[in-house]
N, C-alpha and C. Protein backbone atom coordinates (compact mmCIF):
# COMPACT_ATOMS: atom_id res chain seq x y z
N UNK A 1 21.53 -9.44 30.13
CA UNK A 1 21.75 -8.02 30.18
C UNK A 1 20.40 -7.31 30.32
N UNK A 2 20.26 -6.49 31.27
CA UNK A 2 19.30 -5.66 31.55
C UNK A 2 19.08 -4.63 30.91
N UNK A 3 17.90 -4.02 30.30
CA UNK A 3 17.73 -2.54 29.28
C UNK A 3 17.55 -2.12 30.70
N UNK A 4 18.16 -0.80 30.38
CA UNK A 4 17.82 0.75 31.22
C UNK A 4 16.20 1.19 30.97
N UNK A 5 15.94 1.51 31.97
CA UNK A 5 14.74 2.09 31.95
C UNK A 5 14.26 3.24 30.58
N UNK A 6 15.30 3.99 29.87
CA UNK A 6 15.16 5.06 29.07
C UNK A 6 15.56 4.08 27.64
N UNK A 7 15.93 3.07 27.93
CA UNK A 7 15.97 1.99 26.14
C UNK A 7 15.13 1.30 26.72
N UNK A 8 13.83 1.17 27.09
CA UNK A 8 12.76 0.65 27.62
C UNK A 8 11.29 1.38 27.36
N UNK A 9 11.60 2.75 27.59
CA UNK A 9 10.79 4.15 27.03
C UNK A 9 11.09 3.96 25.63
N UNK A 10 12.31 4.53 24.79
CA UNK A 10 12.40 4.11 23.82
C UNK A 10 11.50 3.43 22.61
N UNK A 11 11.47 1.97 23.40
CA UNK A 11 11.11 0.65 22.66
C UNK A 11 9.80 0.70 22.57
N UNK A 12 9.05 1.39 23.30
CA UNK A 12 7.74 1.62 23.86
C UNK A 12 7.30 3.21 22.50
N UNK A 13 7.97 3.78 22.50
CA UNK A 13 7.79 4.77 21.97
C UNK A 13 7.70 4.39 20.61
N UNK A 14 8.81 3.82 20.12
CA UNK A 14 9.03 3.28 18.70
C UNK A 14 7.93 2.32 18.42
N UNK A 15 7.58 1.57 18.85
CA UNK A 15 6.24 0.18 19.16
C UNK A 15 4.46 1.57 18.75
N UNK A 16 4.90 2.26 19.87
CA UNK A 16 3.49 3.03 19.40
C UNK A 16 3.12 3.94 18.04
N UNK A 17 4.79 4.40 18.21
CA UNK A 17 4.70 4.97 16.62
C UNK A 17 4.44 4.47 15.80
N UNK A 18 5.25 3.24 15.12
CA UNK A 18 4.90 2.23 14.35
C UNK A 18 3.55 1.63 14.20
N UNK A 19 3.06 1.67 15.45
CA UNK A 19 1.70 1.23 15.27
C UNK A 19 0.02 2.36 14.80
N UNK A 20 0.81 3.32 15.02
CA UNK A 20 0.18 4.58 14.94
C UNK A 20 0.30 5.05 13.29
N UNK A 21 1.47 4.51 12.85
CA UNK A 21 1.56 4.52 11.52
C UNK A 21 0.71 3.01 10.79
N UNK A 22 1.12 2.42 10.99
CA UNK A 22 0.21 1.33 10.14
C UNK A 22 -1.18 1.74 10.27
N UNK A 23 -1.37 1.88 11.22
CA UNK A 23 -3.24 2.15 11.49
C UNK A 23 -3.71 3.45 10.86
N UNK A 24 -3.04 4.64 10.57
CA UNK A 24 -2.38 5.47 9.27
C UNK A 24 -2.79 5.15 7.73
N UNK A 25 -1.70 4.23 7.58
CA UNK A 25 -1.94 3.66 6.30
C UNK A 25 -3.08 3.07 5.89
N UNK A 26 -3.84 2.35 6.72
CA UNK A 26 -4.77 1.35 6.08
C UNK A 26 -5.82 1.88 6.27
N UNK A 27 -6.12 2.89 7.20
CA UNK A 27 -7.45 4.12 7.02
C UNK A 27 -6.96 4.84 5.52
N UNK A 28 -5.96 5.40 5.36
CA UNK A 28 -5.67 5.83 3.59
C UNK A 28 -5.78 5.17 2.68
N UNK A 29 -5.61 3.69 2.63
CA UNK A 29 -5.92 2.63 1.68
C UNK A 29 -7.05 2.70 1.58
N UNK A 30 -7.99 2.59 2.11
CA UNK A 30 -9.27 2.21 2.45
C UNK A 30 -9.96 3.03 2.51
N UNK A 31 -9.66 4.97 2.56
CA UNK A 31 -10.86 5.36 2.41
C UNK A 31 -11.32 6.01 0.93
N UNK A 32 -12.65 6.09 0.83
CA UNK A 32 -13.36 6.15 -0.35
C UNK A 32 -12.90 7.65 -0.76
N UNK A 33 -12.02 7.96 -0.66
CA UNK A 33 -11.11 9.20 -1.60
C UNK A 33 -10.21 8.28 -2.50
N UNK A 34 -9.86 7.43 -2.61
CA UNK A 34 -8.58 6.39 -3.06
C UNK A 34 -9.12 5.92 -3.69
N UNK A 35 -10.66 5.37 -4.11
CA UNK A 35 -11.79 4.26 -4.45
C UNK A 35 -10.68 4.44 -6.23
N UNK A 36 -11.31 5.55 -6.67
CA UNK A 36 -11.04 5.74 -8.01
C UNK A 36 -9.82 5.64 -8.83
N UNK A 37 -8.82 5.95 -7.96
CA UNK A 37 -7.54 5.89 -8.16
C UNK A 37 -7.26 4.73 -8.25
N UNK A 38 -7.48 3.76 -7.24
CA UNK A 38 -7.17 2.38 -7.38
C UNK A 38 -7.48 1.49 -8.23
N UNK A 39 -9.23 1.91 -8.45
CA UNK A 39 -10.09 0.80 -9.65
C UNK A 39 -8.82 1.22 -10.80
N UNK A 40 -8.49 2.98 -10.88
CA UNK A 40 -8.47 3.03 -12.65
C UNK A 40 -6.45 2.16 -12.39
N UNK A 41 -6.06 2.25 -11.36
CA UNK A 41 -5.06 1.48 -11.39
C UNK A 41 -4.88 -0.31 -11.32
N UNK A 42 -6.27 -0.60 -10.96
CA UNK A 42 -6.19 -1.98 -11.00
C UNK A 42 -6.60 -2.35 -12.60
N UNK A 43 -7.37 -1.02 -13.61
CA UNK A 43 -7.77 -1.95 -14.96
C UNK A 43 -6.62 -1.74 -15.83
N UNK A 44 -4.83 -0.91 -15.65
CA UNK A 44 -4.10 -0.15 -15.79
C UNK A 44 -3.86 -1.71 -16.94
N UNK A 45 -3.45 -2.66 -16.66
CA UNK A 45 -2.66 -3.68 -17.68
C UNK A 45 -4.23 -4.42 -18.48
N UNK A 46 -5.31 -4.33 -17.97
CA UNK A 46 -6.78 -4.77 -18.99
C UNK A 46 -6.89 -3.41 -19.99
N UNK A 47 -6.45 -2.30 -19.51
CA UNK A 47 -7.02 -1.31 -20.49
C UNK A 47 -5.78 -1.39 -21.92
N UNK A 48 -4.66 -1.75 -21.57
CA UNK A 48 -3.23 -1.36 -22.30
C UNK A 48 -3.67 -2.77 -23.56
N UNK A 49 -4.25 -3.89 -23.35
CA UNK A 49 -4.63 -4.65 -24.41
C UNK A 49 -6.20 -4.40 -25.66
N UNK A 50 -6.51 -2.87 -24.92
CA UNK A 50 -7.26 -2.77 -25.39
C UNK A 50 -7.18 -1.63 -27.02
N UNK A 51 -5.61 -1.37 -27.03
CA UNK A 51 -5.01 -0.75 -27.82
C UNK A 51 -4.29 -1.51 -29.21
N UNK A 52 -4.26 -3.05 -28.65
CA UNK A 52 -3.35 -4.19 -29.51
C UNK A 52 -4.91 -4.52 -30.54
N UNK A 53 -4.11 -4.75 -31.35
CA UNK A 53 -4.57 -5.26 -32.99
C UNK A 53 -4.93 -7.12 -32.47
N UNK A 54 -6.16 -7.77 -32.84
CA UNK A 54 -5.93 -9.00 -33.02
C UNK A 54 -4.76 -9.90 -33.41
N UNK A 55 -3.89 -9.29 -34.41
CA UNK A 55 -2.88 -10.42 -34.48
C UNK A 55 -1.77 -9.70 -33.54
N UNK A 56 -1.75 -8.41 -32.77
CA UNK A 56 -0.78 -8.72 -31.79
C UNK A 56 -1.08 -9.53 -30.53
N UNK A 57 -1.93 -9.46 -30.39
CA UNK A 57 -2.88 -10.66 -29.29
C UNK A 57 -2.33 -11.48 -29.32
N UNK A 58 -2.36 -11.97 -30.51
CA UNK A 58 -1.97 -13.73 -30.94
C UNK A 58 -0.56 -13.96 -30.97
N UNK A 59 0.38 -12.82 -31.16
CA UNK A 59 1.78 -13.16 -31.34
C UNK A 59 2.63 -13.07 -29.61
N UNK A 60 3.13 -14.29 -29.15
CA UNK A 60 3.86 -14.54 -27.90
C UNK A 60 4.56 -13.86 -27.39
């Protein structure tokens, strides 16, 4: 089965968008406006043990 020329445009259209979006995203990931947000979200579960008592440490 043959696509029509206009579900051909389409596919082309959707392909660039999509790609226009990812390349989007990972300039926002990545730029140094985000830096801070991310560190204080990556120490988010190191900082939460820093509230526990030694023997909750120890209990499983």
């Amino acid at each position: 089965m043959e696509s029509s020329s206009t579900e051909v445009f389409w596919q082309i259209v959707w392909t660039v968008f999509a790609f226009v979006f990812f390349i989007a995203v990972v300039f926002w990931a990545w730029s140094g406006k985000r830096k801070e947000s991310f560190d204080k979200a990556a120490r988010m579960a190191l900082d939460d043990d820093a509230d526990l008592t030694d023997e909750q440490r120890r209990d499983p």
